[in-house]
Protein backbone atom coordinates (compact mmCIF):
# COMPACT_ATOMS: atom_id res chain seq x y z
CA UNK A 1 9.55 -27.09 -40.56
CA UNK A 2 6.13 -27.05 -42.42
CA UNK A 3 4.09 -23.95 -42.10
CA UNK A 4 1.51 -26.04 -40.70
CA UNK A 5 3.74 -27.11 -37.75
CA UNK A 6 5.06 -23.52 -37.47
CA UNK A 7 1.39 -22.43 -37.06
CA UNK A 8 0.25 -24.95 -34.67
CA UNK A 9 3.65 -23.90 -32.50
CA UNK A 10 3.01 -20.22 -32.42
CA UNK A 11 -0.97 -20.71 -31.49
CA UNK A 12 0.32 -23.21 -28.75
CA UNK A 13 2.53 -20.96 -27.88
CA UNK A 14 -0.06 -18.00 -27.37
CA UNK A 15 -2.50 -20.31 -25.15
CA UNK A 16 0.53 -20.80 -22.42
CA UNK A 17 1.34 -16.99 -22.53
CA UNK A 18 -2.10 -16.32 -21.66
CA UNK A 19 -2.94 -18.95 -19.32
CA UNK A 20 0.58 -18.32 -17.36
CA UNK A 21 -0.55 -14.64 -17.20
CA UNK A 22 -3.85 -16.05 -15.80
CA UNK A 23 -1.86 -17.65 -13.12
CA UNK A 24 0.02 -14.59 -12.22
CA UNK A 25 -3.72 -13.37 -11.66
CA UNK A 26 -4.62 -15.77 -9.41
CA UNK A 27 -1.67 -15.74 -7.88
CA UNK A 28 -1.93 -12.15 -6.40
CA UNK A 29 -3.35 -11.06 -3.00
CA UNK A 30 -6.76 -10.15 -2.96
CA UNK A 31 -6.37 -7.03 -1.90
CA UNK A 32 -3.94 -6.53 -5.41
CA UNK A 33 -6.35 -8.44 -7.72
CA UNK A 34 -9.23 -5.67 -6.74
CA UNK A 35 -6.74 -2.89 -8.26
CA UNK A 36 -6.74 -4.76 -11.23
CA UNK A 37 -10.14 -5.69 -11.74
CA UNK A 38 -10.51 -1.53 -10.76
CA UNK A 39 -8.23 -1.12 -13.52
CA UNK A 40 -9.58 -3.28 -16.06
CA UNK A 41 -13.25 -1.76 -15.66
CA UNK A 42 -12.29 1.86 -15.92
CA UNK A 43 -10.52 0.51 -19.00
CA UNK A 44 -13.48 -1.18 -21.03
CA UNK A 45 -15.22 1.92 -20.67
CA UNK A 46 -13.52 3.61 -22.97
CA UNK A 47 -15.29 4.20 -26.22
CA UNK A 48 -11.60 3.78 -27.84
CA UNK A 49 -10.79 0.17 -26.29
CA UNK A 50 -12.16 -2.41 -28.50
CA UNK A 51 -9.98 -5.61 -26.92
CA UNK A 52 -10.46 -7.96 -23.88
CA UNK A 53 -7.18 -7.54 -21.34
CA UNK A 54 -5.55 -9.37 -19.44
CA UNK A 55 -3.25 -8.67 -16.24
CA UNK A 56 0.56 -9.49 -17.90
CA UNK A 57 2.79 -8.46 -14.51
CA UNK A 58 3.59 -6.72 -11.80
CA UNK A 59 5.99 -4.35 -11.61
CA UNK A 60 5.44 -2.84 -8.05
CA UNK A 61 3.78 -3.86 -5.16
CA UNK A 62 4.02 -2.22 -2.09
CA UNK A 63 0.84 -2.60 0.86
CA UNK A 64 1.33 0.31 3.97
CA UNK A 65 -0.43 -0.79 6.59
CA UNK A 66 -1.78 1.92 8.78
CA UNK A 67 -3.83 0.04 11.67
CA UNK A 68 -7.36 -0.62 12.40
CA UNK A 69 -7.67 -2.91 9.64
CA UNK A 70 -7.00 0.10 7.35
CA UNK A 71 -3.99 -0.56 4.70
CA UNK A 72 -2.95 1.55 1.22
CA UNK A 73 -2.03 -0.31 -1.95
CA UNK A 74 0.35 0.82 -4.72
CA UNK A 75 0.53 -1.64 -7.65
CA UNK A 76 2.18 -0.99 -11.07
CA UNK A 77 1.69 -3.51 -14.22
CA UNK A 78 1.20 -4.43 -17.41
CA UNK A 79 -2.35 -5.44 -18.59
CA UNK A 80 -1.80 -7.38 -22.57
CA UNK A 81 -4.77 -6.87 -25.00
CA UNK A 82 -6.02 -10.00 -26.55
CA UNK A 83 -7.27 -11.22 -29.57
CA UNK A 84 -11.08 -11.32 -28.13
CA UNK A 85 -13.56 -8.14 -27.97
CA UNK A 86 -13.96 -6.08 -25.41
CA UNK A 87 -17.47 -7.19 -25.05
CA UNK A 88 -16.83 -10.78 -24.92
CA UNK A 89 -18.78 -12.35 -22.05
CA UNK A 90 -16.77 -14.10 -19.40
CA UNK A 91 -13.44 -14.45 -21.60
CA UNK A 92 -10.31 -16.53 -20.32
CA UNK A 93 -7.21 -17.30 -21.64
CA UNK A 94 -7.98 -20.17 -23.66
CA UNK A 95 -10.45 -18.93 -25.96
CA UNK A 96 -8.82 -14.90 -25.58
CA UNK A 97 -5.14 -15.82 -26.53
CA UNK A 98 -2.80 -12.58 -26.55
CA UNK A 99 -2.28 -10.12 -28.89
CA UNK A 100 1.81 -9.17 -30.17
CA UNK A 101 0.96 -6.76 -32.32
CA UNK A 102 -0.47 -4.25 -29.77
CA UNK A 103 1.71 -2.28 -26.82
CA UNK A 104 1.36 -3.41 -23.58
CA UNK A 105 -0.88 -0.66 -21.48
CA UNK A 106 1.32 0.34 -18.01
CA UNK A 107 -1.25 0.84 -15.01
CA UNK A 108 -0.69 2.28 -11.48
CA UNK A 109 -3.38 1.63 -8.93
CA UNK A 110 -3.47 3.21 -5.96
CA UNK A 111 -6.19 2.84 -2.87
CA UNK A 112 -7.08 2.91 0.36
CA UNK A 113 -8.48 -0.61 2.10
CA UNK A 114 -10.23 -1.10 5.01
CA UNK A 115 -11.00 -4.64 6.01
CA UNK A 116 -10.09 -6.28 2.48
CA UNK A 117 -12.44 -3.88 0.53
CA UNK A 118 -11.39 -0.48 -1.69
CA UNK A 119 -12.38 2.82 0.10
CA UNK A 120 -14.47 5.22 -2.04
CA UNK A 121 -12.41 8.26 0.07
CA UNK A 122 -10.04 9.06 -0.80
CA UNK A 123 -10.92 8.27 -4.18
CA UNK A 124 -9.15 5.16 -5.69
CA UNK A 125 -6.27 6.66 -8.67
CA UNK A 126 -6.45 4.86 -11.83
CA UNK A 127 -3.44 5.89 -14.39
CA UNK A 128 -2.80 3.30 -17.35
CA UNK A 129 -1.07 4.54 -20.33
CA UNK A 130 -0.11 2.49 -23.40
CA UNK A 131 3.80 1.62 -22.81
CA UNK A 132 5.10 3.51 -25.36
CA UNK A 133 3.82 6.69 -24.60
CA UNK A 134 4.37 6.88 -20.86
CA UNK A 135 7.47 9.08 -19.79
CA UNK A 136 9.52 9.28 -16.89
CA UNK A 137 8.06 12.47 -15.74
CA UNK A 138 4.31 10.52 -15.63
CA UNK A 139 5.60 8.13 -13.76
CA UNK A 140 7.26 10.15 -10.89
CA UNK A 141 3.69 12.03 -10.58
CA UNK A 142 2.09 8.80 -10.11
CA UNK A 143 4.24 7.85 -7.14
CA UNK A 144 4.28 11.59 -5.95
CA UNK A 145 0.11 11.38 -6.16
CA UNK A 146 -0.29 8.46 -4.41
CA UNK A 147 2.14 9.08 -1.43
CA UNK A 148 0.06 12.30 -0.50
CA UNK A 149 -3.09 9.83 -0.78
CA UNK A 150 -1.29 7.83 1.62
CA UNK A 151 0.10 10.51 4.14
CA UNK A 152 -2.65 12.76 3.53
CA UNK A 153 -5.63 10.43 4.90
CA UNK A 154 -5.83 12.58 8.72
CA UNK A 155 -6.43 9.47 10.44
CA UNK A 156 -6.03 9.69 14.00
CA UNK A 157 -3.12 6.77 15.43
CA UNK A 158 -2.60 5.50 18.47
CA UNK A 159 1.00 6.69 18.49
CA UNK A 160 -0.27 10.04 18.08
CA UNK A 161 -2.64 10.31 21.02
CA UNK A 162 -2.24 10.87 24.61
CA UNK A 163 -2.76 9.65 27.85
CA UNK A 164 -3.27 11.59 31.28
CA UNK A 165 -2.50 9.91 34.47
C-alpha cells in the first residue's frame, strides 16, 4: 500500500471516529447532554486546555428520580481532544477530527434537575481528570460525593408526610 493510500485511510478513518462520537452525542437524553456541555465549558476555561473536545462515551448513567418533576443525574465519560483549538468557533467533527496522541480526559457529572433544567443548589460537581492520572481512590470519592448530593437535598416527600383523619 502507497503512503498516499495509507494517509488518505487513516484521515478517513479519523472523520468516522469523530462523527460516530458526534452521534453518541446526539444520541443522549437531554437531561445527560447538559452534563456534558457543563463539563465541556468548565473545561475550556482552563488557561492549560488549548484543544476543542469532544464527548467519546459513557461509562455510567444513572437518573434518580425524586418526584415533583425533580430528578439527580450521575454520568461518567470520556471527552477526546481534537486536532482543532480550543477557541475554534462552532467546531464539529468534520473539520475537528480526533486527536491519538493525547489521553482521553475521564469526567463525572453530577446534578440536580428540576423540570429538564440543572439546579444551581446544590451546586452541580464537575470532576474530569486526564485518564491516566485518575486512581481508584478518586473515583470512589466521586460516587461517595455525589450520593450525599443526592440524599442530602432535605426535600420534603409525600411518603414522608402525614395525614390526620
Amino acid at each position: 500500500m502507497s503512503r498516499l493510500q495509507l494517509l488518505l485511510l487513516l484521515t478517513a478513518g479519523a472523520f468516522v471516529s469523530s462523527a460516530e462520537a458526534q452521534a453518541a452525542y446526539d444520541q443522549l437524553p437531554d437531561l445527560y447532554k447538559k452534563g456534558v456541555d457543563l463539563a465541556l465549558e468548565q473545561l475550556r476555561s482552563h488557561a492549560s486546555i488549548q484543544h476543542h473536545f469532544f464527548f467519546f462515551k459513557s461509562l455510567t448513567k444513572s437518573e434518580v428520580e425524586s418526584g415533583f418533576d425533580v430528578s439527580y443525574i450521575y454520568h461518567n465519560f470520556y471527552l477526546k481532544p481534537t486536532k482543532c483549538s480550543k477557541d475554534t468557533v462552532d467546531p464539529n467533527p468534520k473539520q475537528c477530527p480526533f486527536r491519538n496522541d493525547r489521553p482521553l480526559i475521564d469526567c463525572a457529572v453530577c446534578y440536580k434537575t428540576f423540570s429538564g433544567n440543572i439546579e444551581s443548589e446544590p451546586k452541580p460537581y464537575v470532576n474530569c481528570v486526564h485518564k491516566p492520572a485518575l486512581t481508584e481512590d478518586m473515583k470512589t470519592k466521586r460516587v461517595e460525593h455525589c450520593n450525599k448530593m443526592a440524599y442530602s437535598s432535605g426535600a420534603v416527600t409525600l411518603l414522608g408526610s402525614t395525614g390526620k383523619n
